[in-house]
N, C-alpha and C. Protein backbone atom coordinates (compact mmCIF):
# COMPACT_ATOMS: atom_id res chain seq x y z
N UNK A 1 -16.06 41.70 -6.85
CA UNK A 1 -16.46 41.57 -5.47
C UNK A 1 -17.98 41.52 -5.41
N UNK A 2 -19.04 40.47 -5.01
CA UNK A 2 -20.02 40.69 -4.37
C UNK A 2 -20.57 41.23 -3.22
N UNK A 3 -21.16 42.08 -3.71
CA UNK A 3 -22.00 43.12 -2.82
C UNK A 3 -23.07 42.01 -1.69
N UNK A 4 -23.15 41.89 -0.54
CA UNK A 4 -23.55 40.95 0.43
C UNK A 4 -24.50 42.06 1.20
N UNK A 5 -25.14 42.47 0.27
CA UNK A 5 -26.27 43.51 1.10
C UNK A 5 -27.48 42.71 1.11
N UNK A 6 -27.90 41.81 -0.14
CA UNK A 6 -28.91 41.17 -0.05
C UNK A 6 -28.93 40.20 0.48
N UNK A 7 -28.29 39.59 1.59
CA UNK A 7 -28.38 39.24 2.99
C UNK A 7 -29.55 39.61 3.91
N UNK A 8 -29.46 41.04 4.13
CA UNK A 8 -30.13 41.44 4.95
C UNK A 8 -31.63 41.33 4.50
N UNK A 9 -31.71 40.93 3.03
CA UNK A 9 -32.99 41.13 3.04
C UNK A 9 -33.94 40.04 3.50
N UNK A 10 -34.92 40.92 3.74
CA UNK A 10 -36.45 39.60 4.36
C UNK A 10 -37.72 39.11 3.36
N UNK A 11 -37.77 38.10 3.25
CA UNK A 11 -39.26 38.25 2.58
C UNK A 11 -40.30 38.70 2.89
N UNK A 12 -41.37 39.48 2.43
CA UNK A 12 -42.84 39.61 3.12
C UNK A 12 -43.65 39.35 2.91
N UNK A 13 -44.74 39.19 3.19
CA UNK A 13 -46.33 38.22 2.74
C UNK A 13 -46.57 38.73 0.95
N UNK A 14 -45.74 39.56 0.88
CA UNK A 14 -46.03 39.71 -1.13
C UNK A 14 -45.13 38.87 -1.49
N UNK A 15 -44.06 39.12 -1.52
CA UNK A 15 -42.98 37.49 -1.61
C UNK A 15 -43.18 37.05 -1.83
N UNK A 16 -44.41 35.75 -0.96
CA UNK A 16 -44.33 34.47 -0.78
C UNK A 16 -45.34 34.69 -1.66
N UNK A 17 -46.31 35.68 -1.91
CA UNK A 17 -47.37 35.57 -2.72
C UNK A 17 -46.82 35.21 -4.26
N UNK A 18 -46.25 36.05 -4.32
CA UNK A 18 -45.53 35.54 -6.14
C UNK A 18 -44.66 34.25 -6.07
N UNK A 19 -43.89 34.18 -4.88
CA UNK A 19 -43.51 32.64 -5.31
C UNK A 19 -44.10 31.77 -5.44
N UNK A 20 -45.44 31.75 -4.36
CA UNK A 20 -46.26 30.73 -4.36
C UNK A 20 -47.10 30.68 -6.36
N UNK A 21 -47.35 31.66 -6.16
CA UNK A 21 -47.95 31.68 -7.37
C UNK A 21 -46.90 31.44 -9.12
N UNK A 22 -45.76 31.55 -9.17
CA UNK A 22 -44.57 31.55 -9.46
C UNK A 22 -44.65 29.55 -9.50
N UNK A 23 -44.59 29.14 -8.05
CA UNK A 23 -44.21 27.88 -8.21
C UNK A 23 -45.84 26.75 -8.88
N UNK A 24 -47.30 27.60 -8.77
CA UNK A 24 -48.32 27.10 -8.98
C UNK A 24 -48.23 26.89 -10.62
N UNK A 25 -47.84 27.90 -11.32
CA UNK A 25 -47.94 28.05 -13.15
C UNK A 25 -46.69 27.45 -13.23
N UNK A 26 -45.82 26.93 -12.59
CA UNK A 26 -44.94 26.42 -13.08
C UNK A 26 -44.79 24.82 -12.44
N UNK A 27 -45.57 24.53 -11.94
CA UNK A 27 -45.73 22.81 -12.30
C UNK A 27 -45.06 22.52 -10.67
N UNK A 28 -44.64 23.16 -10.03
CA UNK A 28 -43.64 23.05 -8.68
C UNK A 28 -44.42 23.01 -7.39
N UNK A 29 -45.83 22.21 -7.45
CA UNK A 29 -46.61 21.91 -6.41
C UNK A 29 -45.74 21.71 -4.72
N UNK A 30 -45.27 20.36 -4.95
CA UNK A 30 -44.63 20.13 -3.84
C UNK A 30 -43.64 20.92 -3.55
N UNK A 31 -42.95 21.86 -3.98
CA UNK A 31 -41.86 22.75 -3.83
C UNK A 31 -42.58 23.85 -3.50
N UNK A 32 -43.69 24.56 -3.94
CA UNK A 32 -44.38 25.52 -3.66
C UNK A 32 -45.26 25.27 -1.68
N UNK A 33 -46.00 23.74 -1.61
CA UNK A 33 -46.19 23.61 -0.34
C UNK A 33 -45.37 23.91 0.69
N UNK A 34 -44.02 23.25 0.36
CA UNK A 34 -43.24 23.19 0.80
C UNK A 34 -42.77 24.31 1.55
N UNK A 35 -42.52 25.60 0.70
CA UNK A 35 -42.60 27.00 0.73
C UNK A 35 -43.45 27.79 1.95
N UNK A 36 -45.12 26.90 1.31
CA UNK A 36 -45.88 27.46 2.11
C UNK A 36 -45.71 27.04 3.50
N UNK A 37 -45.62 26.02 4.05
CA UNK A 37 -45.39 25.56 5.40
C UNK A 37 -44.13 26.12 5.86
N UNK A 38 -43.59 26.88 5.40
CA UNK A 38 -41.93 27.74 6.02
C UNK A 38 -42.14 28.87 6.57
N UNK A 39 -43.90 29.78 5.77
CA UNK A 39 -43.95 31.08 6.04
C UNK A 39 -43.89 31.21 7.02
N UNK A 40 -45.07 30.64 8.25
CA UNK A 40 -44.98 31.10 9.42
C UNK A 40 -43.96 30.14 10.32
N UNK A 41 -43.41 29.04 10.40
CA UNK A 41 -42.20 28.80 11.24
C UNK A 41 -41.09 29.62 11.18
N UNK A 42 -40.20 29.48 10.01
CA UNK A 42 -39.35 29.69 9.49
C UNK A 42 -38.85 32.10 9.35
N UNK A 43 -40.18 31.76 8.83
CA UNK A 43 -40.27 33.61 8.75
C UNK A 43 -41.10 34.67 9.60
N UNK A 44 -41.93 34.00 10.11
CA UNK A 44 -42.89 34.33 11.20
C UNK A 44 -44.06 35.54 10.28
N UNK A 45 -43.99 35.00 9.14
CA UNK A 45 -44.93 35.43 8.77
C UNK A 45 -46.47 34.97 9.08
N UNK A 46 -47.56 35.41 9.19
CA UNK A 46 -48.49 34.94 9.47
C UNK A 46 -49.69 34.70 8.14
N UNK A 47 -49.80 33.33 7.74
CA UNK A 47 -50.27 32.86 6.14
C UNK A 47 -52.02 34.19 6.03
N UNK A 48 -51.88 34.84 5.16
CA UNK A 48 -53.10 35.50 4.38
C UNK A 48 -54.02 34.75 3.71
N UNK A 49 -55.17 34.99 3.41
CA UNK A 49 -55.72 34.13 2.68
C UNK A 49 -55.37 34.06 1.46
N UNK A 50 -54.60 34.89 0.76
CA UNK A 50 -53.64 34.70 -0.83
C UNK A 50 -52.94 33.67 -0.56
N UNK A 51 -52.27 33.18 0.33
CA UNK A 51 -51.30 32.54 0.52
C UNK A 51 -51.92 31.46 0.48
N UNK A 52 -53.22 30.86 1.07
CA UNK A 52 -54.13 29.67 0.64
C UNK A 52 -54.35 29.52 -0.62
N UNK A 53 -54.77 30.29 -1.15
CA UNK A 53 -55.68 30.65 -2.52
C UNK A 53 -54.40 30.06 -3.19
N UNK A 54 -53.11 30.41 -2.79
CA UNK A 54 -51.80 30.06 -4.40
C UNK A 54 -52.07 28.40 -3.80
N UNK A 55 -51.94 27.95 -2.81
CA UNK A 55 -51.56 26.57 -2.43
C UNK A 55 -53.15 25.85 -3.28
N UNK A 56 -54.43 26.24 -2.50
CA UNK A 56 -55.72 25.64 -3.54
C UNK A 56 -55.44 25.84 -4.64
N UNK A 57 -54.42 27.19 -5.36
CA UNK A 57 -54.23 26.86 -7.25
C UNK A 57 -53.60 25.87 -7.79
N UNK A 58 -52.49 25.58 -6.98
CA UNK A 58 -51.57 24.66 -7.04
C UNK A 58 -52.34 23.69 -7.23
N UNK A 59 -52.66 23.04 -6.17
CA UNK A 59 -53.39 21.65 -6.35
C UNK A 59 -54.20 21.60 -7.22
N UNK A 60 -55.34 22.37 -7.37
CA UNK A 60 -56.64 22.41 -8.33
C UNK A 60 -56.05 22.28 -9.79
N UNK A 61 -54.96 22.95 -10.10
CA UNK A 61 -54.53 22.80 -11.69
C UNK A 61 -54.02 21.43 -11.70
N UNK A 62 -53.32 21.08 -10.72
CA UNK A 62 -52.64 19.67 -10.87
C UNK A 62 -54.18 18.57 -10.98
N UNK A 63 -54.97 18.99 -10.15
CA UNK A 63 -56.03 17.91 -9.81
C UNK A 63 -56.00 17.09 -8.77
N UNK A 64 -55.07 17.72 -7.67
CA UNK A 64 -54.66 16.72 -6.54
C UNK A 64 -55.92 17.01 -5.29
N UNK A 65 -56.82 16.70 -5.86
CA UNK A 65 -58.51 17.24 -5.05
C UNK A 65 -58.38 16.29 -3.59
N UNK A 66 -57.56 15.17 -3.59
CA UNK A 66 -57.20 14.83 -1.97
C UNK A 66 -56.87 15.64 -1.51
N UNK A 67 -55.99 16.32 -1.72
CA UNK A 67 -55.21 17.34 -1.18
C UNK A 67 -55.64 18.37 -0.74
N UNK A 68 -56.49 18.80 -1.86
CA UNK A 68 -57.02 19.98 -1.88
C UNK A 68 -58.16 19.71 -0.45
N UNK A 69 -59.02 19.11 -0.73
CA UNK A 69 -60.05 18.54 0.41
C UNK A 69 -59.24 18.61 1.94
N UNK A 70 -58.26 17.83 1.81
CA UNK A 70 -57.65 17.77 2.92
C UNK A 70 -57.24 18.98 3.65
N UNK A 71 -56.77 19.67 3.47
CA UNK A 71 -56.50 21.24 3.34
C UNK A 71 -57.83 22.16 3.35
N UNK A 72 -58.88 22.44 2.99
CA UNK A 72 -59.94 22.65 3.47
C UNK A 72 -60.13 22.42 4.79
N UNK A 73 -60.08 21.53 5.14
CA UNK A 73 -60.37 21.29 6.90
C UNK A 73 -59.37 21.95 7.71
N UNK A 74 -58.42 22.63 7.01
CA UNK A 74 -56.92 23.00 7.97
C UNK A 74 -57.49 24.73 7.99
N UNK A 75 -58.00 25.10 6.77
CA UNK A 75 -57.63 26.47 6.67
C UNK A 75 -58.47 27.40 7.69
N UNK A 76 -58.03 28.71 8.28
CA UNK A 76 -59.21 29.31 9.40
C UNK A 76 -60.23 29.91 8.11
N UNK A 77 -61.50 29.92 8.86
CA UNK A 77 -62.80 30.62 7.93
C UNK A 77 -61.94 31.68 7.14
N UNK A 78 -61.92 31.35 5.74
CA UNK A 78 -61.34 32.33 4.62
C UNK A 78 -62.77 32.81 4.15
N UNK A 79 -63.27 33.91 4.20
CA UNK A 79 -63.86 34.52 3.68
C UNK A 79 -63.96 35.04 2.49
N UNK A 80 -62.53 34.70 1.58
CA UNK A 80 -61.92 35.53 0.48
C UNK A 80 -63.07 34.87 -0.41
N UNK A 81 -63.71 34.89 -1.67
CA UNK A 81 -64.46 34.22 -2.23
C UNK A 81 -63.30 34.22 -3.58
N UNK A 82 -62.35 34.38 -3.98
CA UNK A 82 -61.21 34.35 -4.50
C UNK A 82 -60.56 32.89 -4.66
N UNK A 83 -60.51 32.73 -3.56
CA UNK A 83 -60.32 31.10 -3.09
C UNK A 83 -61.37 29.83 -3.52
N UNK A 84 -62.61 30.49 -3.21
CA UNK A 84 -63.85 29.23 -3.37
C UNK A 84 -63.55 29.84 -5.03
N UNK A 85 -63.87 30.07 -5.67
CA UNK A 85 -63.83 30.74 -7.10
C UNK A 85 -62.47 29.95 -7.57
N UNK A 86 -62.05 30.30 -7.18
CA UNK A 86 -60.30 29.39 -8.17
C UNK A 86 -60.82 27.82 -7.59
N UNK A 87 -61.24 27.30 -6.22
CA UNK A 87 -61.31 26.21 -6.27
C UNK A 87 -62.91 25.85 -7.17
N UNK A 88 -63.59 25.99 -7.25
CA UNK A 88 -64.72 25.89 -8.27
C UNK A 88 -64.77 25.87 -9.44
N UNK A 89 -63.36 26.27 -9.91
CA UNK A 89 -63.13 26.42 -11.44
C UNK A 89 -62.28 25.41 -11.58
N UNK A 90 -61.73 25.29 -10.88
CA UNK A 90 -60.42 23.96 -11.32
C UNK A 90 -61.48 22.54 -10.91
N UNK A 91 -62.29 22.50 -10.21
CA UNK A 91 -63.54 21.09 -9.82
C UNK A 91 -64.33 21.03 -11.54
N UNK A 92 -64.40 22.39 -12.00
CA UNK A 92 -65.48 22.64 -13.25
C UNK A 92 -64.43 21.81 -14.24
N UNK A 93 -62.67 22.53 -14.16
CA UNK A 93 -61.62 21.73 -15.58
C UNK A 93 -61.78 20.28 -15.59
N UNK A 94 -61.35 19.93 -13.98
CA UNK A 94 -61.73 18.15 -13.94
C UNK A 94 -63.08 17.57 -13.18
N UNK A 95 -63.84 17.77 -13.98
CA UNK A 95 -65.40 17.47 -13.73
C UNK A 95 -65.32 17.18 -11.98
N UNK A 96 -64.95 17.64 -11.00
CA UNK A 96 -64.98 16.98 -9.55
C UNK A 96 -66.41 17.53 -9.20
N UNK A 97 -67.44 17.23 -9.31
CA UNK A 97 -68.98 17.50 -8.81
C UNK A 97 -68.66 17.45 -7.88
N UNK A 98 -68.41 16.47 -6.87
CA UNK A 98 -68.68 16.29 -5.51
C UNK A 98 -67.87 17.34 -4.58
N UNK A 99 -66.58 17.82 -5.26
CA UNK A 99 -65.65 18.94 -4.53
C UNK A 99 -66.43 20.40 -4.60
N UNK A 100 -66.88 20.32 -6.03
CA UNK A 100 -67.78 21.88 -6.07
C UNK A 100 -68.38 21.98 -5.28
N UNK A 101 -69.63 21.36 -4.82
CA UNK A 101 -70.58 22.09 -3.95
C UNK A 101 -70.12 22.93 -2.69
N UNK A 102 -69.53 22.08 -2.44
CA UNK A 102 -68.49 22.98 -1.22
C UNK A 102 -68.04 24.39 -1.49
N UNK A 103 -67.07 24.84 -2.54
CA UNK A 103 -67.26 26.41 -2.94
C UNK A 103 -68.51 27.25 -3.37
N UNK A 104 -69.35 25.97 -4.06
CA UNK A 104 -70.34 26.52 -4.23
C UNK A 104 -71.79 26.96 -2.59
N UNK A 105 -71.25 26.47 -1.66
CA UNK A 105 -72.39 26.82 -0.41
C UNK A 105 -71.07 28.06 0.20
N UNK A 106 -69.86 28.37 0.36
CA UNK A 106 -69.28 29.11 0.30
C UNK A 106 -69.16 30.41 0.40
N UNK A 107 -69.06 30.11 -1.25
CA UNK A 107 -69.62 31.23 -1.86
C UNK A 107 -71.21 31.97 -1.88
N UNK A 108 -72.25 31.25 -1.42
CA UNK A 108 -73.65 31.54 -1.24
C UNK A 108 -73.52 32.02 0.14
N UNK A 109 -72.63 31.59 1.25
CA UNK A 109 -72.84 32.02 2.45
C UNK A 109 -71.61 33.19 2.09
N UNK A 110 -71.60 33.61 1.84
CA UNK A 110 -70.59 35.02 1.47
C UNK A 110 -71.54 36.10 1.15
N UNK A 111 -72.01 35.54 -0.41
CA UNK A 111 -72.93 36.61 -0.88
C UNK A 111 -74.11 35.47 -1.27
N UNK A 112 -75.31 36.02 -0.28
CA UNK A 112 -76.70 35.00 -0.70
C UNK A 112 -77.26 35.26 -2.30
N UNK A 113 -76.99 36.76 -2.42
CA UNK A 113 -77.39 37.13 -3.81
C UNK A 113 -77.08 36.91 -4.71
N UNK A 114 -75.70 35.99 -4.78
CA UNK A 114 -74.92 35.73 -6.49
C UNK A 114 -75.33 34.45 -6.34
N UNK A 115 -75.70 34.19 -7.89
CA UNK A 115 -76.74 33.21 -8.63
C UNK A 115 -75.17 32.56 -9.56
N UNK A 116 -73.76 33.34 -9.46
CA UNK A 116 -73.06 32.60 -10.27
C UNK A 116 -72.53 31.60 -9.63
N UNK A 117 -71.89 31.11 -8.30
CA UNK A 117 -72.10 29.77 -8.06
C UNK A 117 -72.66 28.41 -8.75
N UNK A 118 -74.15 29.27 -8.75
CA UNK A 118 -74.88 27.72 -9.02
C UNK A 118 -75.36 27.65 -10.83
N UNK A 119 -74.83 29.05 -11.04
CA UNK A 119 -75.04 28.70 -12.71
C UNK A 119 -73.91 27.97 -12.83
N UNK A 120 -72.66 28.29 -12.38
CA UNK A 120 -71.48 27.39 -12.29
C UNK A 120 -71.41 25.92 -12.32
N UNK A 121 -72.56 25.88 -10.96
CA UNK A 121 -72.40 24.23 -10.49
C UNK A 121 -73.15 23.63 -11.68
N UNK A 122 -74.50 24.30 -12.25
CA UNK A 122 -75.21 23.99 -13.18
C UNK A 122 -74.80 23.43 -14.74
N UNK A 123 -73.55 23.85 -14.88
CA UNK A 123 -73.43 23.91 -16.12
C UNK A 123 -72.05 22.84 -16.18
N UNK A 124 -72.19 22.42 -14.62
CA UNK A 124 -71.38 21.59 -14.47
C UNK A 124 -71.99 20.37 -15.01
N UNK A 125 -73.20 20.27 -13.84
CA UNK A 125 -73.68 18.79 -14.02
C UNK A 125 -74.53 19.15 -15.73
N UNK A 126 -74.57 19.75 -16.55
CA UNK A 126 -75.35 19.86 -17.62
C UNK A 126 -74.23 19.08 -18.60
N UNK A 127 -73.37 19.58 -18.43
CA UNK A 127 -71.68 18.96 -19.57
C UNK A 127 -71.30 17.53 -19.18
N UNK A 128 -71.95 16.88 -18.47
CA UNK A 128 -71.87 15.62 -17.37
C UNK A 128 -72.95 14.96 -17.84
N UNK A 129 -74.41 15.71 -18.47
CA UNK A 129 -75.87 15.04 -18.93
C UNK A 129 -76.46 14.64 -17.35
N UNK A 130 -75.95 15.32 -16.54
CA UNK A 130 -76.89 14.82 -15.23
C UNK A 130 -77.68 16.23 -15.07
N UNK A 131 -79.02 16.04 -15.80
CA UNK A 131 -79.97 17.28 -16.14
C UNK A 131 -80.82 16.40 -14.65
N UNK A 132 -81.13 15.74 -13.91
CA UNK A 132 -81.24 15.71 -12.69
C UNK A 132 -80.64 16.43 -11.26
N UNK A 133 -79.68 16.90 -11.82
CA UNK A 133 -79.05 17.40 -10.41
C UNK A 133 -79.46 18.56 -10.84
N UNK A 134 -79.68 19.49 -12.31
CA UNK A 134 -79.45 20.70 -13.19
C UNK A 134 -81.13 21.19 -11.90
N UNK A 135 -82.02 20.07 -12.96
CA UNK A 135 -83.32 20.40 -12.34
C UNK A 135 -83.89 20.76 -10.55
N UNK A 136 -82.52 20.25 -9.79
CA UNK A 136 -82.73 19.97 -7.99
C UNK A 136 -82.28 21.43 -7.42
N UNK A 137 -81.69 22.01 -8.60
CA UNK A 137 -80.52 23.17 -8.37
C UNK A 137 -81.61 24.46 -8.34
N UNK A 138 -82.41 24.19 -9.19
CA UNK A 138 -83.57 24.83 -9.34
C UNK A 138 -84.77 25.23 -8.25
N UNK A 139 -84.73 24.34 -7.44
CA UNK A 139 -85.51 24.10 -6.11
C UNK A 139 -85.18 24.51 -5.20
């Protein structure tokens, strides 16, 4: 006989956090969005900024930087620097210069004092041989 107790159960914003993240390392982009756009209709959960951060991992490992971009314009001011940081690192795996700067001013308007941003962005355009942008970064 199955026990039909886990029925009653609900998901909660940790849930969706491991699935999301669950469906990001496991290659299940569109199944993971998918997910994400259910939280708040579907469950009335209201999306956290983790819940961005798994959807920007998603894409950023895949490299789907349309996407990712596109989605930027949707999300409310995330403050998390968690987010600009995972997206800055996945722009650094597939050389996307033009997507970094964006985490990288971000992250400077978060904390003016961290210099790792732009050693970041730096060592971007240095692995690229654009020691022109290295030198502007400087200024």
């Amino acid at each position: 006989m199955i026990n039909n107790s886990c029925e009653k159960l609900k998901p909660d914003a940790i849930t969706f956090i491991a699935v999301l993240t669950a469906c990001s390392h496991s290659g299940l982009i569109d199944y993971g969005i998918k997910i994400f756009n259910s939280i708040f209709p579907e469950h009335g959960i209201e999306p956290l900024s983790d819940h961005y951060t798994c959807v920007i991992d998603s894409l950023g490992r895949a490299g789907r930087f349309d996407e990712v971009e596109g989605s930027l314009d949707y999300l409310p001011r995330v403050n998390d620097p968690i987010l600009w940081e995972v997206l800055i690192s996945y722009c650094r795996v597939h050389d996307n210069v033009k997507l970094a700067k964006r985490p990288v001013e971000e992250l400077f308007r978060l904390n003016p004092c961290n210099s790792t941003p732009y050693v970041l962005l730096a060592n971007m355009y240095s692995s690229l041989g654009r020691w022109d942008d290295v030198r502007k970064l400087g200024n």
